[in-house]
C-alpha atoms as a PDB file:
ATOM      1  CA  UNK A   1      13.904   9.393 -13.316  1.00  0.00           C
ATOM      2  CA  UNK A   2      12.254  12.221 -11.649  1.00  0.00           C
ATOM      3  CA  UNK A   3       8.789  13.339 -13.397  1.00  0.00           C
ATOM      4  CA  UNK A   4       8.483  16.537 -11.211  1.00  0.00           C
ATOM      5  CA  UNK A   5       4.560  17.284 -10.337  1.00  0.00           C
ATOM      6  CA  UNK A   6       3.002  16.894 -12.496  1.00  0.00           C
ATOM      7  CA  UNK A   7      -0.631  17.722 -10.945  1.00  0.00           C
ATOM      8  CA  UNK A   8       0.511  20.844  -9.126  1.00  0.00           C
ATOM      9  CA  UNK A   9      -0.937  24.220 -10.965  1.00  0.00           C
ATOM     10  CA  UNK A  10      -3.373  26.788 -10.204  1.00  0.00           C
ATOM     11  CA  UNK A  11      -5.961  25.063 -12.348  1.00  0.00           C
ATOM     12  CA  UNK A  12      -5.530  21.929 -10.440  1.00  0.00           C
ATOM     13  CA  UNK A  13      -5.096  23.462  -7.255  1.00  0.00           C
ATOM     14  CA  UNK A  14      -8.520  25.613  -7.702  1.00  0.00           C
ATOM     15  CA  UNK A  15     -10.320  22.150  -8.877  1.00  0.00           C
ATOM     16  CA  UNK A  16      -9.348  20.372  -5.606  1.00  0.00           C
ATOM     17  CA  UNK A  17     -10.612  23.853  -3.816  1.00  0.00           C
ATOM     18  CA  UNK A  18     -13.845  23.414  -5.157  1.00  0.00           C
ATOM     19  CA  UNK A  19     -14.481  19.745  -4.548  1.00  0.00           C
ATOM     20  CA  UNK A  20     -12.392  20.351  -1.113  1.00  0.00           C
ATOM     21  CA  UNK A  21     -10.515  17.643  -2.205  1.00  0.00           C
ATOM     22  CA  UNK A  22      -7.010  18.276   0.228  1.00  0.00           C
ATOM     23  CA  UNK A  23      -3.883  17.176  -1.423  1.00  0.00           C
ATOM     24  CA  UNK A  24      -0.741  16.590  -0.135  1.00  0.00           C
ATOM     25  CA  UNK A  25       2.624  15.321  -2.241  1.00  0.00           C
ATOM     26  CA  UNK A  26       5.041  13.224  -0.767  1.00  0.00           C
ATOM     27  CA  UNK A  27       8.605  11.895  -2.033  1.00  0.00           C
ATOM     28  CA  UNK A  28       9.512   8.710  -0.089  1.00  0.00           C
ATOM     29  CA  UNK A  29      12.345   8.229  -0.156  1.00  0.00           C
ATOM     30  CA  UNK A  30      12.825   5.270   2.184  1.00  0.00           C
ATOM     31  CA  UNK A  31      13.621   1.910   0.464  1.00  0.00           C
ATOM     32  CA  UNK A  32      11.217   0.069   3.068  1.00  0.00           C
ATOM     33  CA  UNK A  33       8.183   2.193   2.036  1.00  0.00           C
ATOM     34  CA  UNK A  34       9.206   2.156  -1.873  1.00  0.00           C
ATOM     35  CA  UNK A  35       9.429  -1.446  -1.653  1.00  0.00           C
ATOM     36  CA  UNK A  36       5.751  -1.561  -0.578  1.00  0.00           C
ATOM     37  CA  UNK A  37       4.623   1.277  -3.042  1.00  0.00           C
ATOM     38  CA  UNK A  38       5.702  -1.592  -5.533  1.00  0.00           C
ATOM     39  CA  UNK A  39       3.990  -4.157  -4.081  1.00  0.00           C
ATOM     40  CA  UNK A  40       0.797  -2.746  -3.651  1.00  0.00           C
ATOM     41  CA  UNK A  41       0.959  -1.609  -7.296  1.00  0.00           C
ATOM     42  CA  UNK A  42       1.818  -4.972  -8.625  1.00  0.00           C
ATOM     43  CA  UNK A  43      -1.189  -6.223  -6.558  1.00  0.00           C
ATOM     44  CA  UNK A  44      -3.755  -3.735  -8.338  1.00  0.00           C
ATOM     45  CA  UNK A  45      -1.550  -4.564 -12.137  1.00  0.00           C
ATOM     46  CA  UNK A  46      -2.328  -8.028 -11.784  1.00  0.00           C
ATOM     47  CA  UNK A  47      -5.882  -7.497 -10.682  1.00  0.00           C
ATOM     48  CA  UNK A  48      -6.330  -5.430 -13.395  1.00  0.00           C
ATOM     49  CA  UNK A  49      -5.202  -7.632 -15.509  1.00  0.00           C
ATOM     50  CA  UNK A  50      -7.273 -10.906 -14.394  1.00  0.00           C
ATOM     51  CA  UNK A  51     -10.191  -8.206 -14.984  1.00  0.00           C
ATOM     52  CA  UNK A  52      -9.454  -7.190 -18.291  1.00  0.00           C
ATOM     53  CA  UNK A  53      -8.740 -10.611 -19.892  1.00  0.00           C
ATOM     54  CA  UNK A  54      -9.402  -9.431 -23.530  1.00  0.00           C
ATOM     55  CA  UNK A  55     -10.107  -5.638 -23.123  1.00  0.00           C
ATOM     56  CA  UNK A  56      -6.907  -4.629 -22.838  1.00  0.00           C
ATOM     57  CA  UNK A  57      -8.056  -0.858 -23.574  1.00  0.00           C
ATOM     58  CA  UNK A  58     -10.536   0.016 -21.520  1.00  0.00           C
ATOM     59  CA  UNK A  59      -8.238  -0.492 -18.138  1.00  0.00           C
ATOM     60  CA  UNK A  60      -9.055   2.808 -16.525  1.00  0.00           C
ATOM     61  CA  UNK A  61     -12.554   1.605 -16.479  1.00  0.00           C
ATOM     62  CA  UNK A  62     -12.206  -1.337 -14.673  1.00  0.00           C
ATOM     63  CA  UNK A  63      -9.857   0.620 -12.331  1.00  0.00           C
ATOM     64  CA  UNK A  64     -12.430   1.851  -9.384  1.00  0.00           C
ATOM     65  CA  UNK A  65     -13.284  -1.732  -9.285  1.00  0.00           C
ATOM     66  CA  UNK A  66     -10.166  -3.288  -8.990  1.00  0.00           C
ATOM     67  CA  UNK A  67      -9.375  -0.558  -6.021  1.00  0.00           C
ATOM     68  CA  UNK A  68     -12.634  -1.156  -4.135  1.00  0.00           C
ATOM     69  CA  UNK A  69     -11.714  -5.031  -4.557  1.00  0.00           C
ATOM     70  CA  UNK A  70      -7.919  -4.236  -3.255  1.00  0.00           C
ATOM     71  CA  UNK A  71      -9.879  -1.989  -0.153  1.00  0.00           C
ATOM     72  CA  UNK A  72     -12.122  -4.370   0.923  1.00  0.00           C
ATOM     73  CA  UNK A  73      -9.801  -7.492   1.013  1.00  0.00           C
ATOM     74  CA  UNK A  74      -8.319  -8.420   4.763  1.00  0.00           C
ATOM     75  CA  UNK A  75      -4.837  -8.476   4.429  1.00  0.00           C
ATOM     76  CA  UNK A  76      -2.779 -10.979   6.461  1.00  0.00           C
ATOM     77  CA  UNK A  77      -0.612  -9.171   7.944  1.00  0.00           C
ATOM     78  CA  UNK A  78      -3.045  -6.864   9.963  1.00  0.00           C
ATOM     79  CA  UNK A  79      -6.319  -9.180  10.272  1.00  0.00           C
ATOM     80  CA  UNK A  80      -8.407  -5.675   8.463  1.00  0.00           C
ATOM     81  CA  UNK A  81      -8.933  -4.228   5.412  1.00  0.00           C
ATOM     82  CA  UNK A  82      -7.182  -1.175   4.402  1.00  0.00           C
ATOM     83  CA  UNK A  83     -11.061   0.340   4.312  1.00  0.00           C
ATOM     84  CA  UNK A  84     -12.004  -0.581   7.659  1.00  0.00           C
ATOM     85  CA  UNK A  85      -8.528   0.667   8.726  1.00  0.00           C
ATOM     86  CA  UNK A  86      -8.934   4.603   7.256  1.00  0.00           C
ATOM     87  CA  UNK A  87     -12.876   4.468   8.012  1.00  0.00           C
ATOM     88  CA  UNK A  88     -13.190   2.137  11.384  1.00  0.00           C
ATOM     89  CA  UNK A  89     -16.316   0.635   9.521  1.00  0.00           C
ATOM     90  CA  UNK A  90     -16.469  -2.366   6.836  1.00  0.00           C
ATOM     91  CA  UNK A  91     -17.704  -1.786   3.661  1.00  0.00           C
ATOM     92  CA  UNK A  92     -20.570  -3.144   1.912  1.00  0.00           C
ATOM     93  CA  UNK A  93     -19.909  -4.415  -1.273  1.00  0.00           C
ATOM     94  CA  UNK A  94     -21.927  -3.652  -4.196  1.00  0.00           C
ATOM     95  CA  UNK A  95     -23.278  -6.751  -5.095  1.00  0.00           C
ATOM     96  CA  UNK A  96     -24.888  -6.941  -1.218  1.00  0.00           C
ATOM     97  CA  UNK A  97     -27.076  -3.587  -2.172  1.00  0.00           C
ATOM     98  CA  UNK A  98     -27.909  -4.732  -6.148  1.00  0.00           C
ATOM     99  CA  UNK A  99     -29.372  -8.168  -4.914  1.00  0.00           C
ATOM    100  CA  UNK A 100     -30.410  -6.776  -1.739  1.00  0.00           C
ATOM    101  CA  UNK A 101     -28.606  -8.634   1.006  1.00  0.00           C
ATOM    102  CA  UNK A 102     -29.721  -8.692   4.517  1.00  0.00           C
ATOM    103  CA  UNK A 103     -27.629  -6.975   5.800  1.00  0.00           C
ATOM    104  CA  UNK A 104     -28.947  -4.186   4.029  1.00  0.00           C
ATOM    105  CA  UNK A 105     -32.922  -5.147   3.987  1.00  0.00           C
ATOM    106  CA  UNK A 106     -32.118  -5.071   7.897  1.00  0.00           C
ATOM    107  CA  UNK A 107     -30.413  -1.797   7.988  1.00  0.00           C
ATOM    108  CA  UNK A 108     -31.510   0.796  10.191  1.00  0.00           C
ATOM    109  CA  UNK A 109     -29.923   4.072  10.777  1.00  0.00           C
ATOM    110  CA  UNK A 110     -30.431   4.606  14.577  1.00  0.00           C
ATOM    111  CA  UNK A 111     -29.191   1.073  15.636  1.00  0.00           C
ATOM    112  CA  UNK A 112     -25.985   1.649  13.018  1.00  0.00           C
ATOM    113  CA  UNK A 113     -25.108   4.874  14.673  1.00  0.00           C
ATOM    114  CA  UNK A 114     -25.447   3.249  18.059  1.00  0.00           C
ATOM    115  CA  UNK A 115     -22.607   0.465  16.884  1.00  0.00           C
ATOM    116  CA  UNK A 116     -20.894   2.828  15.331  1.00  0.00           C
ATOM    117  CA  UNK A 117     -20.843   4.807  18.968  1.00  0.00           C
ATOM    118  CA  UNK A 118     -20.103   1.551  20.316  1.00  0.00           C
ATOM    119  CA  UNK A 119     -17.225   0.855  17.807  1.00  0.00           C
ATOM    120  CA  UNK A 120     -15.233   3.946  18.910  1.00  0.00           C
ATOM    121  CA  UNK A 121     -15.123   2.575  22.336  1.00  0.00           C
ATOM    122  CA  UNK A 122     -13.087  -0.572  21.251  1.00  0.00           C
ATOM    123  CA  UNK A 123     -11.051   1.293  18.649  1.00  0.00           C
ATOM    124  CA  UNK A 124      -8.186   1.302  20.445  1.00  0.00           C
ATOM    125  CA  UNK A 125      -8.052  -2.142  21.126  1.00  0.00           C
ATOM    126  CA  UNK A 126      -8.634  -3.006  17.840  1.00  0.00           C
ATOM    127  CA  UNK A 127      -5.503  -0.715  16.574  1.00  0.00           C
ATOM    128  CA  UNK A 128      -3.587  -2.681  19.209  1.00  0.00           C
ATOM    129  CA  UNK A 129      -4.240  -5.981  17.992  1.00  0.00           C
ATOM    130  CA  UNK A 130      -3.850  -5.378  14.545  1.00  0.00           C
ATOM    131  CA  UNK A 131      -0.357  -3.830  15.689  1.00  0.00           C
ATOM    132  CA  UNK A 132      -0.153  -6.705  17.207  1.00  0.00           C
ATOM    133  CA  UNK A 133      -1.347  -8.801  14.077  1.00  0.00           C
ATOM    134  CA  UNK A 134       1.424  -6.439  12.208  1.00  0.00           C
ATOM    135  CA  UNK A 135       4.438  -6.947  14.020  1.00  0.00           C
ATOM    136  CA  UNK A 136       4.306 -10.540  14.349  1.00  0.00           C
ATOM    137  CA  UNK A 137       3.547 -11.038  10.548  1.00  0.00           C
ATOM    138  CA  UNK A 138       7.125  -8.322  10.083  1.00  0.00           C
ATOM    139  CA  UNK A 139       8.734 -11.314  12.386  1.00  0.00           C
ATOM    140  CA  UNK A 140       7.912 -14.188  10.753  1.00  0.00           C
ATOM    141  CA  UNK A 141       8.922 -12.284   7.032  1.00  0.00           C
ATOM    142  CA  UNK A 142      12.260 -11.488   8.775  1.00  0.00           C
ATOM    143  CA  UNK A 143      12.755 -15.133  10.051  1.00  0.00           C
ATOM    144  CA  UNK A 144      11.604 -16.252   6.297  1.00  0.00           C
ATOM    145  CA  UNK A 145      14.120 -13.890   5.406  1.00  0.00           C
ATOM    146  CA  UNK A 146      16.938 -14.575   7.216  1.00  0.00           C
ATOM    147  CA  UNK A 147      16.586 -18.427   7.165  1.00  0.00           C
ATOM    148  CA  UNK A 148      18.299 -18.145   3.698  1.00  0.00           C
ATOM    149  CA  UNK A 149      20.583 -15.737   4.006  1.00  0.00           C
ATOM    150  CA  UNK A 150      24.309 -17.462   3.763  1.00  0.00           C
ATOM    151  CA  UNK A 151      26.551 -16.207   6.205  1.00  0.00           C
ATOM    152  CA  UNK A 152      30.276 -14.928   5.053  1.00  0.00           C
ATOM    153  CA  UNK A 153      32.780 -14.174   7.472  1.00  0.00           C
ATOM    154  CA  UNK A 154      35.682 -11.618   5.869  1.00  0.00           C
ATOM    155  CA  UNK A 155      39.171 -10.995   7.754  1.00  0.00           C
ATOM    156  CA  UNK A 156      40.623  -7.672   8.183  1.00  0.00           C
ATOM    157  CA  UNK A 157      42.379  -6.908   3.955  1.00  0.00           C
ATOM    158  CA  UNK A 158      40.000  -8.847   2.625  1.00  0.00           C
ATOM    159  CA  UNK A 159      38.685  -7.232  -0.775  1.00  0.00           C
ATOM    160  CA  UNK A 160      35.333  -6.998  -1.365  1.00  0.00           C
ATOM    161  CA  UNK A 161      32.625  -5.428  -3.787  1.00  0.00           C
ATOM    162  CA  UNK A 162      30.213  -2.859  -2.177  1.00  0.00           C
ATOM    163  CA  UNK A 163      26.527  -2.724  -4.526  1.00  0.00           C
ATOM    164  CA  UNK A 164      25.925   1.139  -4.768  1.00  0.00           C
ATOM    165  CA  UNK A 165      22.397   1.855  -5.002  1.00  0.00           C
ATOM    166  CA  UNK A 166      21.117   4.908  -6.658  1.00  0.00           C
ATOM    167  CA  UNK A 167      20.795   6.829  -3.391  1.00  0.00           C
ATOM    168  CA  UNK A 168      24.666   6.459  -2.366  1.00  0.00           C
ATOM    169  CA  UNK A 169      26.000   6.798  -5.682  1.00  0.00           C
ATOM    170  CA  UNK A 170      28.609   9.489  -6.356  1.00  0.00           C
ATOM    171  CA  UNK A 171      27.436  11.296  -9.156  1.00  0.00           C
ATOM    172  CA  UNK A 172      30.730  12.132 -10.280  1.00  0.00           C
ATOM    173  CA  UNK A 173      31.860   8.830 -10.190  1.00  0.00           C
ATOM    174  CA  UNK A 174      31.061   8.455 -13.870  1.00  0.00           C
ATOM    175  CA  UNK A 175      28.786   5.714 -15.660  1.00  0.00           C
ATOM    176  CA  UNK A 176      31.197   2.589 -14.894  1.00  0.00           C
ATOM    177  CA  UNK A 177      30.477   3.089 -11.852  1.00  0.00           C
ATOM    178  CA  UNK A 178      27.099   2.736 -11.957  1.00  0.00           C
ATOM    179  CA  UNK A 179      26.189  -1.196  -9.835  1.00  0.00           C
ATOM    180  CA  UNK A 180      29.731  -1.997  -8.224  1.00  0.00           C
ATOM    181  CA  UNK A 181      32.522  -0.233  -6.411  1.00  0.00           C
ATOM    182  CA  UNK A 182      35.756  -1.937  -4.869  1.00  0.00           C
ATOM    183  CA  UNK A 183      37.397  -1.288  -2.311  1.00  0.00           C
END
């Protein structure tokens, strides 16, 4: 079902002028990326749920917390967290500046910008290896993967059913058409 945009207006547009918030809409439409648009968001659904055990209501308060959580967890399959990936810095957490940690009684801001100086100079080795990190946690999904997939071997007039998925459907085909087609 297509929901249009639904934040693109004049009024919305002039609000993200004034905050210069920049926004940009995207439709991805590759299965591959959808597939981990739905797994991200089943991550930060079941978060949210753990958080909100019996306040089932007040959900979009507990939301910036569940997203910082989500942010600042490594994730296997690149070694980083997606916040140290978009800001090439880790995060401190909020409880480490309520109970005054020490990493931030020690903070200074001259020796911070000096490792952050320092930082940029291994940045692109640490893109590499988390590439790196990346590609051989994709291999060992496929090889998951394809360790249970059943071969079938089909001879030339053999009949078979083709799935149709929503994106190859012929929308004159008609609604019994909609999941199989033969041959």
């Amino acid at each position: 079902m297509e929901n249009g945009t639904q934040f693109d207006g004049r009024k919305f547009r002039e609000l993200c002028d004034k905050y210069g918030i920049n926004n940009y809409y995207a439709s991805p439409a590759h299965p591959q990326t959808n597939g981990q648009t739905e797994a991200v968001n089943k991550i930060i659904k079941h978060n949210l749920k753990a958080k909100l055990a019996t306040k089932k209501g007040s959900w979009a308060d507990k939301l910036p917390q569940v997203l910082w959580a989500y942010r600042t967890t490594e994730r296997g399959s690149t070694g980083e967290t997606p916040y140290s990936m978009a800001y090439e810095a880790e995060a401190v957490i909020p409880v480490e500046t309520s109970f005054s940690s020490p990493r931030v009684q020690l903070f200074q801001p001259e020796i911070n910008i000096d490792m952050l100086k320092c930082g940029l100079d291994e940045l692109e080795e640490r893109r590499e290896r988390t590439q790196i990190r990346n590609t051989a946690y994709q291999q060992r999904v496929a090889r998951y993967y394809n360790s249970h997939v059943r071969e079938r071997r089909f001879s030339l007039g053999d009949l078979v059913l083709k799935r149709v998925n929503p994106e190859t459907k012929d929308k004159a085909a008609g609604s019994l058409a909609d999941k199989w087609e033969g041959p």
